[in-house]
Structures are given as structure tokens and as C-alpha cells.
C-alpha atoms as a PDB file:
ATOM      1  CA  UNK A   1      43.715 -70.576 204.183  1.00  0.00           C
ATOM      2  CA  UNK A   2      40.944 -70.306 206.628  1.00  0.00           C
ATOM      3  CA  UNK A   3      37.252 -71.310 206.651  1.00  0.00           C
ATOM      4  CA  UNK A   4      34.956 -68.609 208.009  1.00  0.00           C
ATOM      5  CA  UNK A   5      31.172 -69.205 209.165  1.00  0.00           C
ATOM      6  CA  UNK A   6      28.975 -66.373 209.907  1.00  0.00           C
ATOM      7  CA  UNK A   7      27.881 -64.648 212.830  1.00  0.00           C
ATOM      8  CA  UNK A   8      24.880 -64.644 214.713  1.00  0.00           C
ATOM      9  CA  UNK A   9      23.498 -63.735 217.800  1.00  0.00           C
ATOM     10  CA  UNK A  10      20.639 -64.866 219.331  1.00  0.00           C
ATOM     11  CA  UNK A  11      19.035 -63.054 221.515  1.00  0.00           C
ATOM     12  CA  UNK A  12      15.594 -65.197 222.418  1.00  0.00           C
ATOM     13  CA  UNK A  13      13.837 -64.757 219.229  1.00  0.00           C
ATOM     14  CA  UNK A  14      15.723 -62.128 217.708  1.00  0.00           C
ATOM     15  CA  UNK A  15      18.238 -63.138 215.337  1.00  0.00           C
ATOM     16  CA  UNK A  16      20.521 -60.534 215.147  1.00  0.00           C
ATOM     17  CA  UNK A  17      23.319 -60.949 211.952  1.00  0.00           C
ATOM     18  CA  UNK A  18      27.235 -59.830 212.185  1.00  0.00           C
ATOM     19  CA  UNK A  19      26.183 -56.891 209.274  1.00  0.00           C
ATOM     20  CA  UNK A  20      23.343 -55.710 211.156  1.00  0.00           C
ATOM     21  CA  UNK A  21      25.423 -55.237 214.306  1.00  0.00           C
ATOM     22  CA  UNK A  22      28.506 -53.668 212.647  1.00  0.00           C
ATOM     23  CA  UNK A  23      25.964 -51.554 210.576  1.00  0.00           C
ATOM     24  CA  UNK A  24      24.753 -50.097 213.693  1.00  0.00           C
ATOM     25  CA  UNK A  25      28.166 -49.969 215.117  1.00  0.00           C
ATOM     26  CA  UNK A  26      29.395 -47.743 211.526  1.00  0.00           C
ATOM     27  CA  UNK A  27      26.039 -45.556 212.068  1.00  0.00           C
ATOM     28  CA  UNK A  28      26.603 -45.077 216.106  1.00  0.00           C
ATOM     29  CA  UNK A  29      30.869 -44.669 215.302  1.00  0.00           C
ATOM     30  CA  UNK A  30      30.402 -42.226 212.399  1.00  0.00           C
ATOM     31  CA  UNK A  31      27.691 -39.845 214.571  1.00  0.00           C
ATOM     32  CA  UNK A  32      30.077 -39.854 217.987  1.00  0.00           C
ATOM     33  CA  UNK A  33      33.172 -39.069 215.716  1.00  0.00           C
ATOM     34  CA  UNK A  34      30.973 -35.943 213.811  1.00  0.00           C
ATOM     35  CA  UNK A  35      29.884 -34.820 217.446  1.00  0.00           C
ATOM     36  CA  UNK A  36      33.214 -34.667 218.517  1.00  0.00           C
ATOM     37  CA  UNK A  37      34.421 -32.668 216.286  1.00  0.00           C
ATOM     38  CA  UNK A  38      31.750 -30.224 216.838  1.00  0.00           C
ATOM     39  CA  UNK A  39      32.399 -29.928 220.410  1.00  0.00           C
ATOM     40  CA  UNK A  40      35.940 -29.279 219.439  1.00  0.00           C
ATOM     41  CA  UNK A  41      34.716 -26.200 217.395  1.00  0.00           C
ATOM     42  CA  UNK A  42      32.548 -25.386 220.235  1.00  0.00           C
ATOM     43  CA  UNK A  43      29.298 -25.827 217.811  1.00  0.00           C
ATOM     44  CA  UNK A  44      25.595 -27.560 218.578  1.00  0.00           C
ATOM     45  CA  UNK A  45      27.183 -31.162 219.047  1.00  0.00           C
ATOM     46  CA  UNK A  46      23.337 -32.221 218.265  1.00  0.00           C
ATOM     47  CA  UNK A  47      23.594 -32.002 214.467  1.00  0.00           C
ATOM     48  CA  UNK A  48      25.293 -34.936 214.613  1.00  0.00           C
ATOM     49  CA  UNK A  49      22.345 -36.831 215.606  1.00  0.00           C
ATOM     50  CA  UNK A  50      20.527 -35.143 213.021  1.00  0.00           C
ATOM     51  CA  UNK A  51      22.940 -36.304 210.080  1.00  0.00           C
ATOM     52  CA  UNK A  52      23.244 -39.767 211.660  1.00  0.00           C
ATOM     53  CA  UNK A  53      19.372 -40.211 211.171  1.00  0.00           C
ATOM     54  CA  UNK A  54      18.999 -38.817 207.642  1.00  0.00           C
ATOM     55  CA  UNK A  55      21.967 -41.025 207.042  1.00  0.00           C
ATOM     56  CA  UNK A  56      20.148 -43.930 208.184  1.00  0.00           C
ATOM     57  CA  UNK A  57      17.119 -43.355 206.736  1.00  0.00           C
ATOM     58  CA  UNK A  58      18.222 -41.907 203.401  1.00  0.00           C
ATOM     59  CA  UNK A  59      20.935 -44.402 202.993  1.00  0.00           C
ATOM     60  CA  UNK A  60      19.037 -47.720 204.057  1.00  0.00           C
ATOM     61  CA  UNK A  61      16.588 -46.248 200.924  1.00  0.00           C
ATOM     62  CA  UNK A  62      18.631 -45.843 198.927  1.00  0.00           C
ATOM     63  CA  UNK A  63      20.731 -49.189 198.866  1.00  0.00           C
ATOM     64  CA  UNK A  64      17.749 -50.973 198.623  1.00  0.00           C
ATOM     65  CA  UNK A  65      16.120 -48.909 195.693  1.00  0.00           C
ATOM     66  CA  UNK A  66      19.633 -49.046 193.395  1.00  0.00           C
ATOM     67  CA  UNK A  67      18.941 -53.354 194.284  1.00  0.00           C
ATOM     68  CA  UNK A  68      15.806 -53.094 193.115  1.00  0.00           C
ATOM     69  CA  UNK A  69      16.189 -50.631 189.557  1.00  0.00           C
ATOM     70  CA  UNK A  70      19.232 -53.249 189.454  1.00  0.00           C
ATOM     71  CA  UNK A  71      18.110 -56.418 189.783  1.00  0.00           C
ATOM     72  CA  UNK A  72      13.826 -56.186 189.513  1.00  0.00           C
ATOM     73  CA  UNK A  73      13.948 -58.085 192.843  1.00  0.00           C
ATOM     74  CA  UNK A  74      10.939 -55.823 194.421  1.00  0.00           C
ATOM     75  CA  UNK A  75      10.699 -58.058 197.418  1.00  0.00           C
ATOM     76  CA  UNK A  76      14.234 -56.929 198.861  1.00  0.00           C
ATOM     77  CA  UNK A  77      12.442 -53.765 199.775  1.00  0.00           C
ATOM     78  CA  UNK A  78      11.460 -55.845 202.458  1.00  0.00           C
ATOM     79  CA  UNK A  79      14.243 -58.539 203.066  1.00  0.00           C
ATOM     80  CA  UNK A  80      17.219 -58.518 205.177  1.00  0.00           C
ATOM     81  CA  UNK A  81      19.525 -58.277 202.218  1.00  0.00           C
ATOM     82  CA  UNK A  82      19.347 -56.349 198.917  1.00  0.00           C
ATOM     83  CA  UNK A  83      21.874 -53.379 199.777  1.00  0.00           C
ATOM     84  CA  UNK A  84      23.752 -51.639 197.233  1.00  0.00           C
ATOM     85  CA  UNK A  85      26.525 -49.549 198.837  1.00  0.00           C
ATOM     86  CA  UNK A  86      26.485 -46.243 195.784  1.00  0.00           C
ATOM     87  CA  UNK A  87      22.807 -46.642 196.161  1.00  0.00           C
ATOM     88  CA  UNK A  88      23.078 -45.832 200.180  1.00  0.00           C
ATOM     89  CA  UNK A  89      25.538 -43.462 199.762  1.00  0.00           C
ATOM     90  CA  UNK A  90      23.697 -41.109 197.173  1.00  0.00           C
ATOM     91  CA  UNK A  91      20.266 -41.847 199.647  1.00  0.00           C
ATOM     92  CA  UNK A  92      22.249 -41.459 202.645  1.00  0.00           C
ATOM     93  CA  UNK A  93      23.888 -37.916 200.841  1.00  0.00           C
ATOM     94  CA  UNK A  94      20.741 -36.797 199.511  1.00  0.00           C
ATOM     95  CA  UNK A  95      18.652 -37.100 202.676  1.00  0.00           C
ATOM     96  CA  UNK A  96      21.827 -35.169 204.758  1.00  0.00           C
ATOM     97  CA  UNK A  97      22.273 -32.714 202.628  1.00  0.00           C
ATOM     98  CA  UNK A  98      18.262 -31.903 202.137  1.00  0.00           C
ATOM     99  CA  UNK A  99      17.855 -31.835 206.211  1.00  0.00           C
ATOM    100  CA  UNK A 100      20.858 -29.430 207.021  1.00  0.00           C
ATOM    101  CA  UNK A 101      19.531 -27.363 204.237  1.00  0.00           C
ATOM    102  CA  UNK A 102      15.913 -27.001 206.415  1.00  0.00           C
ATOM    103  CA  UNK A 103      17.885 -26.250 209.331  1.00  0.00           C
ATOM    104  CA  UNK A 104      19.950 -23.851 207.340  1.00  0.00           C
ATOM    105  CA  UNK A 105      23.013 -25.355 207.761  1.00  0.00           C
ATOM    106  CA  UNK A 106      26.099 -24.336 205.403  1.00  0.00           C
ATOM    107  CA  UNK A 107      26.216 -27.930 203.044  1.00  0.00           C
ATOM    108  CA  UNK A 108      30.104 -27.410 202.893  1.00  0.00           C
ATOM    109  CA  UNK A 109      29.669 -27.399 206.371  1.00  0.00           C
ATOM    110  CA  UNK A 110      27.836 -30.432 206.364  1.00  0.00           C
ATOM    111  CA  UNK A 111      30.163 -32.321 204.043  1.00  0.00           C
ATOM    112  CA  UNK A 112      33.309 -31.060 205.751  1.00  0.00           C
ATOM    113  CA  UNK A 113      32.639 -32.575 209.414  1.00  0.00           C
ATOM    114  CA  UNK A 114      30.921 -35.523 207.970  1.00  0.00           C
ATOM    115  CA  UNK A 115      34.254 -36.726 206.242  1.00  0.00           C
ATOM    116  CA  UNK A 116      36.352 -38.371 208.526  1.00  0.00           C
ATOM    117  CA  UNK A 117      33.376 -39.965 209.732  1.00  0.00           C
ATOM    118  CA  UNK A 118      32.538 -41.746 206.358  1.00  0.00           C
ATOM    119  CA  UNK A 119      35.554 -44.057 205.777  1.00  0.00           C
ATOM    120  CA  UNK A 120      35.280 -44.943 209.678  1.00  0.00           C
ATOM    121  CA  UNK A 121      31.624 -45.577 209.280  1.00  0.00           C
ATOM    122  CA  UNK A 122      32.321 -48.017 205.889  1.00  0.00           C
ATOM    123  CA  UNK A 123      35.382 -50.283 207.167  1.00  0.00           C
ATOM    124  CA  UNK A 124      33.007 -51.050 210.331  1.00  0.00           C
ATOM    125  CA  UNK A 125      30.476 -51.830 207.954  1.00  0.00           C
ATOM    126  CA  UNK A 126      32.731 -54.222 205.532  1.00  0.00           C
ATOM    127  CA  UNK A 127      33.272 -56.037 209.230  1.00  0.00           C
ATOM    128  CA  UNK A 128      29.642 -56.938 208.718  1.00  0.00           C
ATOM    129  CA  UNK A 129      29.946 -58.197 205.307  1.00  0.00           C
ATOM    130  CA  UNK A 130      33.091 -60.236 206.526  1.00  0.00           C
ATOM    131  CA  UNK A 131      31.199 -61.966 209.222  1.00  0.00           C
ATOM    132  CA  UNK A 132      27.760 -62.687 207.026  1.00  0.00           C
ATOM    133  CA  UNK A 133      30.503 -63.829 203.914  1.00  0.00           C
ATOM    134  CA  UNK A 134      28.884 -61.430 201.404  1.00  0.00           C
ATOM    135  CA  UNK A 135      30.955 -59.481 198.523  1.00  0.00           C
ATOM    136  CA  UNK A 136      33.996 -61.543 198.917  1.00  0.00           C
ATOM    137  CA  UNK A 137      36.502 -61.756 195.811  1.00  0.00           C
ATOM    138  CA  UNK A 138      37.673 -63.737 193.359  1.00  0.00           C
ATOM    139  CA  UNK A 139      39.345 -67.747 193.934  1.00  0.00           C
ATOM    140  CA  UNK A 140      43.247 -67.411 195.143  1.00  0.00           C
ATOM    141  CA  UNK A 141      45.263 -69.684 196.868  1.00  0.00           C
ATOM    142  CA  UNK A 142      47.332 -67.022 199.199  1.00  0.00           C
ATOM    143  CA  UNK A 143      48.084 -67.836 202.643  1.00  0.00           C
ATOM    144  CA  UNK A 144      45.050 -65.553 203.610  1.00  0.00           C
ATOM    145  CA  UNK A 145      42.575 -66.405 201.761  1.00  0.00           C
ATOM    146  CA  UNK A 146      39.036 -67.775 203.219  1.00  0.00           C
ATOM    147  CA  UNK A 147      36.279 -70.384 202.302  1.00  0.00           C
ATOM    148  CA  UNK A 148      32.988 -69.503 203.222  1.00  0.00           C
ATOM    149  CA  UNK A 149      30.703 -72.886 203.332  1.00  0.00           C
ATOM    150  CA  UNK A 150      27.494 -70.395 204.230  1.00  0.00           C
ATOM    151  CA  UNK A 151      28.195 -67.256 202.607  1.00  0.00           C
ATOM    152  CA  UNK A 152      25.888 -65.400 200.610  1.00  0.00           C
ATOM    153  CA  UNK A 153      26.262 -67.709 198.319  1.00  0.00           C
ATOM    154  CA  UNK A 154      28.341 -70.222 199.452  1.00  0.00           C
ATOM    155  CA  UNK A 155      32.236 -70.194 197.520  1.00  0.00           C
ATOM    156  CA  UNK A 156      32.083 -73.632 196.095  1.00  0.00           C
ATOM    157  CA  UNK A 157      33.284 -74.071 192.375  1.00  0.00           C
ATOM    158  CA  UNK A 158      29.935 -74.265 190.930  1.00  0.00           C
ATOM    159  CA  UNK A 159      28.506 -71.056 192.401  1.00  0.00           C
ATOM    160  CA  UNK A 160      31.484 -69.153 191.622  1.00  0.00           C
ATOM    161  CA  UNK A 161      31.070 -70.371 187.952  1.00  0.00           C
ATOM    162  CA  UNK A 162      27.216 -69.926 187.963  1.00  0.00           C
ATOM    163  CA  UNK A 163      26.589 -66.648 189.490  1.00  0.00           C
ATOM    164  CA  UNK A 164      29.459 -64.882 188.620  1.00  0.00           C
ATOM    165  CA  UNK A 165      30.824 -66.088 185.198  1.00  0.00           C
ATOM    166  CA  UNK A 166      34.183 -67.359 186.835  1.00  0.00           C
ATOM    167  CA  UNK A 167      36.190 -69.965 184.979  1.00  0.00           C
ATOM    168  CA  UNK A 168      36.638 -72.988 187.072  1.00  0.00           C
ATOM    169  CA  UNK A 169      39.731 -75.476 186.201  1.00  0.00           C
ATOM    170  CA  UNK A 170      38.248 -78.424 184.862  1.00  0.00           C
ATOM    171  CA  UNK A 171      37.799 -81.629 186.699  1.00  0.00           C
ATOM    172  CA  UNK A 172      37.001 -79.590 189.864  1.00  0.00           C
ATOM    173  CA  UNK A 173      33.540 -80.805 191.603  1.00  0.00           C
ATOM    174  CA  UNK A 174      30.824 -77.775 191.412  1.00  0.00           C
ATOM    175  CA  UNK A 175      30.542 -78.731 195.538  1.00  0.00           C
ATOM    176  CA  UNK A 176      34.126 -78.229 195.777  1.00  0.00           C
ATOM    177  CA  UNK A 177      34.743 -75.131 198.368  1.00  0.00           C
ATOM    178  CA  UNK A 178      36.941 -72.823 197.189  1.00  0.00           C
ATOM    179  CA  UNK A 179      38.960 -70.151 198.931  1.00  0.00           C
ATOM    180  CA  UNK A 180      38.851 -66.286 197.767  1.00  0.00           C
ATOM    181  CA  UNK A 181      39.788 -62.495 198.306  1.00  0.00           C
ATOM    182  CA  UNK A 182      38.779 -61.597 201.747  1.00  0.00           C
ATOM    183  CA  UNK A 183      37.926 -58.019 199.859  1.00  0.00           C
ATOM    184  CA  UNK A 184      35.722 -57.319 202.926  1.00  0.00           C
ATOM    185  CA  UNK A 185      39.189 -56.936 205.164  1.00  0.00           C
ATOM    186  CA  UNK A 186      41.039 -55.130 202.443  1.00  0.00           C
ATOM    187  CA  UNK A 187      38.841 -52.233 202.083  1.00  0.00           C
ATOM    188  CA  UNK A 188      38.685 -52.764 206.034  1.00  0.00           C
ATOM    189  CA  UNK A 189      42.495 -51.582 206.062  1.00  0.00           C
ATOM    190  CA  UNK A 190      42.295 -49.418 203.265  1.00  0.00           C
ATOM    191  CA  UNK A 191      38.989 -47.245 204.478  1.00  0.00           C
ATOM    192  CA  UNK A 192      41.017 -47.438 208.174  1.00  0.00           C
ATOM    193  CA  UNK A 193      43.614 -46.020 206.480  1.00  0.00           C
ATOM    194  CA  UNK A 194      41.760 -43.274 204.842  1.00  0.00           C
ATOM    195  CA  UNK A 195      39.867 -42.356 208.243  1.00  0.00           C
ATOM    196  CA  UNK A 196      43.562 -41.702 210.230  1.00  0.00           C
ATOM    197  CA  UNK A 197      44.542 -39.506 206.908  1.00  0.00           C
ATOM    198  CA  UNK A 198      41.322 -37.517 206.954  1.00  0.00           C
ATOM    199  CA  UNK A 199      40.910 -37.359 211.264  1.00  0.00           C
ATOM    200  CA  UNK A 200      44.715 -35.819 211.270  1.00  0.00           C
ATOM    201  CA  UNK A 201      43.952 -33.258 208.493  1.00  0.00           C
ATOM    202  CA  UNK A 202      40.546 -32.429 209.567  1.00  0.00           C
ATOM    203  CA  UNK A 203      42.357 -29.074 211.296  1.00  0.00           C
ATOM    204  CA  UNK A 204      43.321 -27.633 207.608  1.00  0.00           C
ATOM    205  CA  UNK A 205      44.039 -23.889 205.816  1.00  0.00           C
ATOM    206  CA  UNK A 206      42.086 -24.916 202.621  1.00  0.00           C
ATOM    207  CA  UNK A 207      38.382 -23.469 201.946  1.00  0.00           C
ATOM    208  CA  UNK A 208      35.374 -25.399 204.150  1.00  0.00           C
ATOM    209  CA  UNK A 209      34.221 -29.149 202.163  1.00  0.00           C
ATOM    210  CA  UNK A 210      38.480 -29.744 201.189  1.00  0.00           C
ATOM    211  CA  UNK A 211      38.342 -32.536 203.303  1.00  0.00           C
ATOM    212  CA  UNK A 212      35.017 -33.942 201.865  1.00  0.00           C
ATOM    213  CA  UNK A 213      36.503 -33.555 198.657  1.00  0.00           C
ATOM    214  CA  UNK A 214      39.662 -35.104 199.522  1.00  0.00           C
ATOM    215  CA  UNK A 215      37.359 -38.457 201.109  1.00  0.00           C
ATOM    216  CA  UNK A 216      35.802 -39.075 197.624  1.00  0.00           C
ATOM    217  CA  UNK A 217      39.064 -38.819 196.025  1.00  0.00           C
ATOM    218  CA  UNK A 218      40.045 -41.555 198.164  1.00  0.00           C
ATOM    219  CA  UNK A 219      37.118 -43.498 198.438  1.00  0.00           C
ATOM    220  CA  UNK A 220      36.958 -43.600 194.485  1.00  0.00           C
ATOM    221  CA  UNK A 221      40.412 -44.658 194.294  1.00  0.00           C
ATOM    222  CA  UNK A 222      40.211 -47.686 197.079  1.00  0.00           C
ATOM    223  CA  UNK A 223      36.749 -48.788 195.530  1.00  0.00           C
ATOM    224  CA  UNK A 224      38.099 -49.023 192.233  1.00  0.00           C
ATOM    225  CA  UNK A 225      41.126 -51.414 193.191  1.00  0.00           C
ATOM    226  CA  UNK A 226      39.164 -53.730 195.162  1.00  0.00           C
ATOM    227  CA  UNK A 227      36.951 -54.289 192.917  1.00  0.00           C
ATOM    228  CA  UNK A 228      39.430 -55.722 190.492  1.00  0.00           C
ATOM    229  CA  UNK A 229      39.621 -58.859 192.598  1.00  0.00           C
ATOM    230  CA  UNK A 230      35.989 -58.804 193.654  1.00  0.00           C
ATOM    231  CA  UNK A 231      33.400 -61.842 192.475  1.00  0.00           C
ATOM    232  CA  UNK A 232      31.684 -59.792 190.251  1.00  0.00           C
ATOM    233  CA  UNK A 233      28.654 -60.330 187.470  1.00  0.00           C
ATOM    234  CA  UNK A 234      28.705 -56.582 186.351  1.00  0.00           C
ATOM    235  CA  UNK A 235      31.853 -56.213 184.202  1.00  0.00           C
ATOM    236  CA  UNK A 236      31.245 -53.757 181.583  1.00  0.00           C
ATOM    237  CA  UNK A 237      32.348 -54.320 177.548  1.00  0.00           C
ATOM    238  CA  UNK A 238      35.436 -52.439 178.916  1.00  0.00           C
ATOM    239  CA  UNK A 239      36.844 -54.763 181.334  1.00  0.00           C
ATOM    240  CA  UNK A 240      35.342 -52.532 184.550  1.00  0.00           C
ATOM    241  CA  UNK A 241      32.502 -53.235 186.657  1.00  0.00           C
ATOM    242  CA  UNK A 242      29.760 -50.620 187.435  1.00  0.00           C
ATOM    243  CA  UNK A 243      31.058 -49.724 190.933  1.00  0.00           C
ATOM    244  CA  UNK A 244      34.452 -49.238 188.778  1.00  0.00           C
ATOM    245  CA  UNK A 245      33.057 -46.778 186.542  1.00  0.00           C
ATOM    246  CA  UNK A 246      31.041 -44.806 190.104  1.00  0.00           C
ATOM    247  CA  UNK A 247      34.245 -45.112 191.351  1.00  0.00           C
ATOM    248  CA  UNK A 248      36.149 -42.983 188.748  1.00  0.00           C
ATOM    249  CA  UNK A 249      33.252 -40.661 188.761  1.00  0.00           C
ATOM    250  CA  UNK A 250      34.002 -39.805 192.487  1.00  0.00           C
ATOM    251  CA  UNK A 251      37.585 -39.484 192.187  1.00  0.00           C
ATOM    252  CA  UNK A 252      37.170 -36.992 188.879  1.00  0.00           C
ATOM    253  CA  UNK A 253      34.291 -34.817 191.400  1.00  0.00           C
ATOM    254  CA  UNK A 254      36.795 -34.966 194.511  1.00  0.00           C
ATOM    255  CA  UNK A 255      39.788 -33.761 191.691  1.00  0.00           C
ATOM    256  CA  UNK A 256      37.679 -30.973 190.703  1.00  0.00           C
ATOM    257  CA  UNK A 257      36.200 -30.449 194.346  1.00  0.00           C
ATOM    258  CA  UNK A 258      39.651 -30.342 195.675  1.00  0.00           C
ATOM    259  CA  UNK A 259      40.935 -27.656 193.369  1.00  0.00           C
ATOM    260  CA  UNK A 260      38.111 -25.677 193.686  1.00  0.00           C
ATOM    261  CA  UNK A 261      38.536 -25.537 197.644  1.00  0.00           C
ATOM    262  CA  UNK A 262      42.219 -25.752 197.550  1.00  0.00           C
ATOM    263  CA  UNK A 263      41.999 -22.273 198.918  1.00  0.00           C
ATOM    264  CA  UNK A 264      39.951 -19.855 200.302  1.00  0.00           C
ATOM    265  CA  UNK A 265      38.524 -18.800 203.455  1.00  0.00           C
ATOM    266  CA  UNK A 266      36.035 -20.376 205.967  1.00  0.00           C
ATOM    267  CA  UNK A 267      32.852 -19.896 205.837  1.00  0.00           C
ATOM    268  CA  UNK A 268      30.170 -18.952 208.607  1.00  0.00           C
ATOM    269  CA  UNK A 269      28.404 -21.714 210.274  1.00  0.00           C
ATOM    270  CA  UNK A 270      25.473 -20.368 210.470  1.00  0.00           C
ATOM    271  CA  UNK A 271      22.763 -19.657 213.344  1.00  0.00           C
ATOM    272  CA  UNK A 272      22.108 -23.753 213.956  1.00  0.00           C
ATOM    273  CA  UNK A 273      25.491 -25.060 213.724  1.00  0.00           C
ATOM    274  CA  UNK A 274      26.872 -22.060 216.132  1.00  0.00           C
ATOM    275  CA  UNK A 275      24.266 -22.227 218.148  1.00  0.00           C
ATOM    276  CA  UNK A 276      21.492 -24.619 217.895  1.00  0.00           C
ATOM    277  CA  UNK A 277      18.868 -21.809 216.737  1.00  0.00           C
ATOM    278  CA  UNK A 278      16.536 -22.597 214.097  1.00  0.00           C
END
């Protein structure tokens, strides 16, 4: 068991946290793996900047407006924290999808070079939540297993107990630090995972967005086993968290998606993506 304290770096009098650097590492990863691939294809190698922005924008939104309709909390709008990850991806999706459609970009088109990208983009993110100690899992006492003194909130018995509804043995001290699921570095390895699967079949036979439809399919499915060992205060009458129940809903869309596009031909980038021509 190991205990973990969080990053900072201080640069003068900017305080800069481990998520908001491996944040802007996922955003700046995920944009030079999508313009790669369009140089492969010999396409405008710009769009990428143009999804990475709407994906900033759109997805920073939307995290912190599922926090708010969540939690009430309206002064996370404007706090470091407050980030919900569905939330960001449905922003992040929404505000991607809306700006390819002005430049009259295919959205399968969109969705299918964007997907490798994703799962990259969201293990270098769960770095960040490693290093600031946030959504970390449940108490266990395997070999790698971590205490986190600072985290957001700290793992000691009595916070465990009081903010997420986890029984504590009795006799144990509420101050008493506890170690837990390093979830952060499991979905690390599993979303790693999931990037190498989708970056080797990105070159595919199957009708344009398979590979997008494949990502949710996995992304569902990882999502929904971590969270079974997560610290959680959200657990549904049926045993399942919210993210649980998201989660299912992405694999059923990326089973349907995937059958759908199981076959099919290509189809035409269009005008911008060929060329950059508005």
C-alpha cells in the first residue's frame, strides 16, 4: 500500500494542478493523434484543431453544467472543480458535431477519426485525477492500493462513511486513513487498452463511424466495471450507479451503431475535409 499526495506546480503565482496539466496533455494528445490520421488520408490536417476546440469548449460546459443540474452547486461554474465526465462528453460531442456540420463536414466522418483519439484523450485525463486524488474507489487492502491524506476528500474512515455511505468496521477512528481502489489507474490501463485496439483497426472494410461505434461499445463496457469498485453516493434502487446506467446506454447505441455500419461503403469527405474549402 502506498500513500499518494497531489501534484502541483508552481510556477510564480500560478498554481498549476496535476488534472489541469494532464487535461491539457488529453486535449493536445487527442488533436495531434486526429491530425495524423488525416495527413495519412491526405485530408485538411486543420480540422483537427477545429474539433480539439469545440471539444474543449463544449466539453469543459458541459461537465460543469451536468455538476450543477446534479448537485445545485451554481458556484462550480466558476471553481476549479465541479466536472462531470458524461456531462463533458455529451458538451464536448454536441459542440463537435454542431461545428463540422457548419463546415459541412460528413458527422460519420467526424466521429470516425475522432475515435481512437477519445480513449487516448480519457486515460491521460484519469492521470490527472490520480495525481489531484479525486474519484478513487472503494477501501481494499491489496498490495496496490493507495491512501490519499489530501485527496478530494481526504480517504480517512469518517469521510468514506460520511460522503459516500460506506460501512466502516467498528472501532476504527473517523481520522483513520484508509487505503482504496486506485480506479483512476485502472481505467488508465483499460482506456490504454482500448486506444491500441481502436489505432490498429482504424484502417477497416466496415461503413465510415464503425470505429466510433465500436469506442462507445468499449467505453460503456470499461465505465461500467470500474464503477463497481468506485466510492460512490449515486447507487440507484437497483444496485447501479448513474454513470452505470450511461454506461449501458452507450454500449446498447455502439451495439446498434456497430450493426448498422457493419458494412457498407465509404462515404465522401466532403469539400472541407478533402480540401480545406468552405
Amino acid at each position: 500500500m502506498t500513500t499518494v499526495y497531489p501534484f502541483n506546480l508552481h510556477l510564480g503565482p500560478l498554481n498549476l494542478t496535476g488534472y489541469g496539466l494532464m487535461l491539457m496533455v488529453g486535449f493536445l494528445t487527442g488533436g495531434w493523434l486526429i491530425a495524423r490520421e488525416l495527413r495519412a488520408r491526405g485530408w485538411y490536417h486543420e480540422y483537427a484543431a477545429d474539433i480539439t476546440v469545440a471539444g474543449v469548449i463544449g466539453g469543459v460546459l458541459g461537465a460543469k453544467l451536468w455538476y450543477v443540474f446534479a448537485t445545485g452547486e451554481w458556484s462550480s461554474l466558476v471553481s476549479r472543480g465541479g466536472l462531470v465526465w458524461y456531462g463533458g462528453f455529451l458538451g464536448g460531442t454536441a459542440a463537435v458535431l454542431l461545428n463540422g456540420a457548419r463546415l459541412k463536414v460528413p458527422m460519420r466522418w467526424t466521429l470516425e477519426v475522432a475515435a481512437p483519439a477519445l480513449p487516448a484523450a480519457y486515460a491521460l485525463g484519469r492521470v490527472g485525477c490520480f495525481l489531484v486524488e479525486d474519484d478513487y474507489g472503494v477501501p481494499s487492502t491489496l498490495p496496490w492500493s493507495v491512501k490519499f491524506p489530501q485527496g478530494l476528500p481526504p480517504t480517512t474512515a469518517g469521510t468514506l462513511a460520511h460522503d459516500f455511505g460506506i460501512p466502516i468496521q467498528a472501532g476504527v477512528s473517523p481520522d483513520t486513513l484508509l487505503a482504496v481502489h486506485p480506479t483512476q489507474l485502472y481505467e488508465v490501463v483499460l482506456m490504454t487498452a482500448a486506444f491500441m485496439l481502436l489505432w490498429r483497426l482504424r484502417v477497416h472494410r466496415r461503413a465510415t463511424g464503425w470505429l466510433f461505434a465500436l469506442y462507445l461499445m468499449l467505453a460503456g463496457a470499461e465505465r461500467f466495471l470500474v464503477e463497481f469498485v468506485r466510492a460512490k453516493e449515486d447507487r440507484l434502487g437497483i444496485g447501479l450507479t448513474l454513470a452505470q446506467v450511461m454506461a449501458l446506454g452507450l454500449v446498447v447505441l455502439g451495439g446498434v451503431l456497430l450493426a448498422k455500419w457493419g458494412s457498407g461503403e465509404a462515404l465522401a469527405p466532403g469539400e472541407y475535409l478533402s480540401s480545406g474549402t468552405k
